[in-house]
Protein backbone atom coordinates (compact mmCIF):
# COMPACT_ATOMS: atom_id res chain seq x y z
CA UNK A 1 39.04 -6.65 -45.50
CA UNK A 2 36.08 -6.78 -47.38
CA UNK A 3 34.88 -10.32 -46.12
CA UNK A 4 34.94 -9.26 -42.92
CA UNK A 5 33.23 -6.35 -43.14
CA UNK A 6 30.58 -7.87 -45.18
CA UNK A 7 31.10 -10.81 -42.28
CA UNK A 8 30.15 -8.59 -39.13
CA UNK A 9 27.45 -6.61 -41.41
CA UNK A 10 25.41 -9.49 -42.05
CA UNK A 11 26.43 -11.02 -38.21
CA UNK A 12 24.85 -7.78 -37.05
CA UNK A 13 22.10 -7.72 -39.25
CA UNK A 14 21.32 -11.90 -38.19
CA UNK A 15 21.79 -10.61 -34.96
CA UNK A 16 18.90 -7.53 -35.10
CA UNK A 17 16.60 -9.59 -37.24
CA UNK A 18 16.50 -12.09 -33.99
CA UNK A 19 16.52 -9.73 -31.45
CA UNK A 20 13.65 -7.92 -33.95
CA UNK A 21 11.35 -11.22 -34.08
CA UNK A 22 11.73 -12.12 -30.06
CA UNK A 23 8.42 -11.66 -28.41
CA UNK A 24 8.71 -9.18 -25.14
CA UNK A 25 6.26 -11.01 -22.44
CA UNK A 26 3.00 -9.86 -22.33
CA UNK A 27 0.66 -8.54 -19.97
CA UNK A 28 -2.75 -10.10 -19.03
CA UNK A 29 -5.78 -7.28 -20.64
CA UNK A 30 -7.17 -5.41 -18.82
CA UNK A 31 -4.27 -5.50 -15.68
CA UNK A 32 -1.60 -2.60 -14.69
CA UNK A 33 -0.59 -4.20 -11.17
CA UNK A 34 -1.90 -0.55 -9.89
CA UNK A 35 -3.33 -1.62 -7.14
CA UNK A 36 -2.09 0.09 -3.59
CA UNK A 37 -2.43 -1.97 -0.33
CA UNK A 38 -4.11 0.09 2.27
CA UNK A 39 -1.84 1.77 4.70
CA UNK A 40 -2.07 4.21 7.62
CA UNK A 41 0.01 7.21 7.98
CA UNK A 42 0.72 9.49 11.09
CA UNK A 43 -0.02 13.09 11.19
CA UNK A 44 3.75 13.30 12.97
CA UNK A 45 6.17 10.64 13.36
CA UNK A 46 7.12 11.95 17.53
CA UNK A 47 4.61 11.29 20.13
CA UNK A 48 3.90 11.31 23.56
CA UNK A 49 1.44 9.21 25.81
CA UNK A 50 -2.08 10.52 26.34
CA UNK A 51 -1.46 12.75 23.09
CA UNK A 52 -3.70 13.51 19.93
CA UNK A 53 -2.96 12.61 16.98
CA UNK A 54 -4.49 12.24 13.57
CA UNK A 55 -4.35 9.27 11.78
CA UNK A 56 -5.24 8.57 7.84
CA UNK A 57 -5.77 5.96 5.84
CA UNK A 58 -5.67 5.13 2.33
CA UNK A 59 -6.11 2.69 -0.27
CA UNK A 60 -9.19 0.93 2.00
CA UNK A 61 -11.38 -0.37 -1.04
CA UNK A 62 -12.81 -3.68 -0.73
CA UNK A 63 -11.79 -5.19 -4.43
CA UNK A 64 -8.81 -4.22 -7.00
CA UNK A 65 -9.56 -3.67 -10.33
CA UNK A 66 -6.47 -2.19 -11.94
CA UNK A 67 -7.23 -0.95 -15.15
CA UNK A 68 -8.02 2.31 -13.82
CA UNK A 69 -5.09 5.05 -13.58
CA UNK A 70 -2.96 4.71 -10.22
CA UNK A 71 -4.89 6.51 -7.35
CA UNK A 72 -8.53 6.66 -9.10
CA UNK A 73 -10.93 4.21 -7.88
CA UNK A 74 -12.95 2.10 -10.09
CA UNK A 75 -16.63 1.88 -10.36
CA UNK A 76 -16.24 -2.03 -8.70
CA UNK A 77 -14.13 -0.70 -5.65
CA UNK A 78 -16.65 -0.57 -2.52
CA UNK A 79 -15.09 1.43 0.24
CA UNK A 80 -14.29 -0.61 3.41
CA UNK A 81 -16.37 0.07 6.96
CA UNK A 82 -15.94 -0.66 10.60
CA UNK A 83 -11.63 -0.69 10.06
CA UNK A 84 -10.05 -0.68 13.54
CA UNK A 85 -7.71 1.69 13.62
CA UNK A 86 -4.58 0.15 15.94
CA UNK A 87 -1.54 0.88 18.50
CA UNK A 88 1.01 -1.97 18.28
CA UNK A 89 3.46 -2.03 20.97
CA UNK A 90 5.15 -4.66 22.74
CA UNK A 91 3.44 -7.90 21.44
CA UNK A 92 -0.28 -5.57 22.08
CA UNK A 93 -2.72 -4.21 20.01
CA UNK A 94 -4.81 -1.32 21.13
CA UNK A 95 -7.99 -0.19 19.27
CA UNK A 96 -7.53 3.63 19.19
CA UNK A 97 -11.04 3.69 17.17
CA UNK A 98 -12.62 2.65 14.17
CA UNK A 99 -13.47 4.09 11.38
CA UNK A 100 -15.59 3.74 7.58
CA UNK A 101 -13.70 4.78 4.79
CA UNK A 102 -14.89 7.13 2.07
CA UNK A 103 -15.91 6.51 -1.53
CA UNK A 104 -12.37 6.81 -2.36
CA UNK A 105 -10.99 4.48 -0.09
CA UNK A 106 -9.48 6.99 2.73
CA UNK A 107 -10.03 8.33 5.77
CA UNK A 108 -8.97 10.33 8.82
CA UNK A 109 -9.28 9.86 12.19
CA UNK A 110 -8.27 11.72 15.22
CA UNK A 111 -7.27 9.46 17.85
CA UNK A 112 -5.49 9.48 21.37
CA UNK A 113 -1.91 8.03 21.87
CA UNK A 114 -2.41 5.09 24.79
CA UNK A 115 -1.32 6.24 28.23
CA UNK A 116 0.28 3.15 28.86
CA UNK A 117 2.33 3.61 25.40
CA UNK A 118 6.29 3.20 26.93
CA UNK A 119 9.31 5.15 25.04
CA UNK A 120 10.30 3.28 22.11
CA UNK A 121 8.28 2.63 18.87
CA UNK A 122 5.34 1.53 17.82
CA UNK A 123 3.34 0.51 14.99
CA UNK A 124 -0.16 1.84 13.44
CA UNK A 125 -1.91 -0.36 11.79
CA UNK A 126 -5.39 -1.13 10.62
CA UNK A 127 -7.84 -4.41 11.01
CA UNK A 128 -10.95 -5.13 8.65
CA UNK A 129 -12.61 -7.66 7.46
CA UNK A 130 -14.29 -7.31 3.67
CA UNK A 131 -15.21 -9.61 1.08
CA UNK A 132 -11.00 -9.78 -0.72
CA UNK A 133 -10.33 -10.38 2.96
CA UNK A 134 -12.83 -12.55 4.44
CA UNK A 135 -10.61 -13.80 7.19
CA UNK A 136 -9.96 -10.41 8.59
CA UNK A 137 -6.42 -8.21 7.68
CA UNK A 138 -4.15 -5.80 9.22
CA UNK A 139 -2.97 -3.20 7.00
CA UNK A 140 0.88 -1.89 7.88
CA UNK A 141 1.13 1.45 9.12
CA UNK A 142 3.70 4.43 10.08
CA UNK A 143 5.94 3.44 13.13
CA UNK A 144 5.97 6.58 15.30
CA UNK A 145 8.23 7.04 18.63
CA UNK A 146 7.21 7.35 21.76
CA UNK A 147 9.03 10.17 23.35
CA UNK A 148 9.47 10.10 27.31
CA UNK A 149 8.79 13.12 29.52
């Protein structure tokens, strides 16, 4: 009895000294992976054609340096201008207006459902162009529904 005691003592201790000495994977300095892609959000998530509604917008920085806490800009980010804030229904995209963002990367807008908007949803969504995206971008928003009379 006492062999195997001493057996699965010293199997367990092997065991935790190797477990002890791997190496967990490391992260790059200076990174968190905190960095939030910009998104647009709906006042209300029911709508009706020729309706207001206010729109905001957050996360619209033009860099990403993540070794600030989650939510606080850093002194690099440069706050995005002339974003297009859009209706996407049916294979279209309206420009309901556009907007520059603040110092902290959001903004609000008050903007006019489309009259030709049909039942159904639809997308908001935002297009800019900045120096992280050069070729232009469309940031995902809320999908609201269109109610019908």
């Amino acid at each position: 009895m006492d062999r195997r005691l001493a057996s699965l003592v010293s199997g367990a201790a092997l065991v935790g000294v190797l477990l002890g000495c791997s190496q967990p994977p490391t992260v790059q300095a200076g990174t968190s992976g905190a960095c939030e892609a910009p998104h647009v959000r709906a006042e209300r998530l029911e709508v009706r054609p020729d309706e207001s509604l206010r729109v905001t917008g957050t996360a619209f920085l033009d860099s990403c340096d993540d070794t600030v806490s989650p939510g606080e800009p850093s002194p690099q980010d440069a706050p995005l201008e002339d974003i297009e804030v859009l209706w996407r229904q049916g294979g279209e995209d309206v420009v309901l207006g556009t907007v520059d963002a603040g110092d902290d990367g959001t903004f609000e807008l008050a903007v006019t459902v489309p009259v030709a908007a049909v039942p159904g949803e639809a997308d908001l969504g935002a297009r800019f162009v900045g120096t992280m995206y050069a070729d232009g971008y469309v940031a995902e928003g809320d999908t609201v529904e269109v109610l019908g009379e």
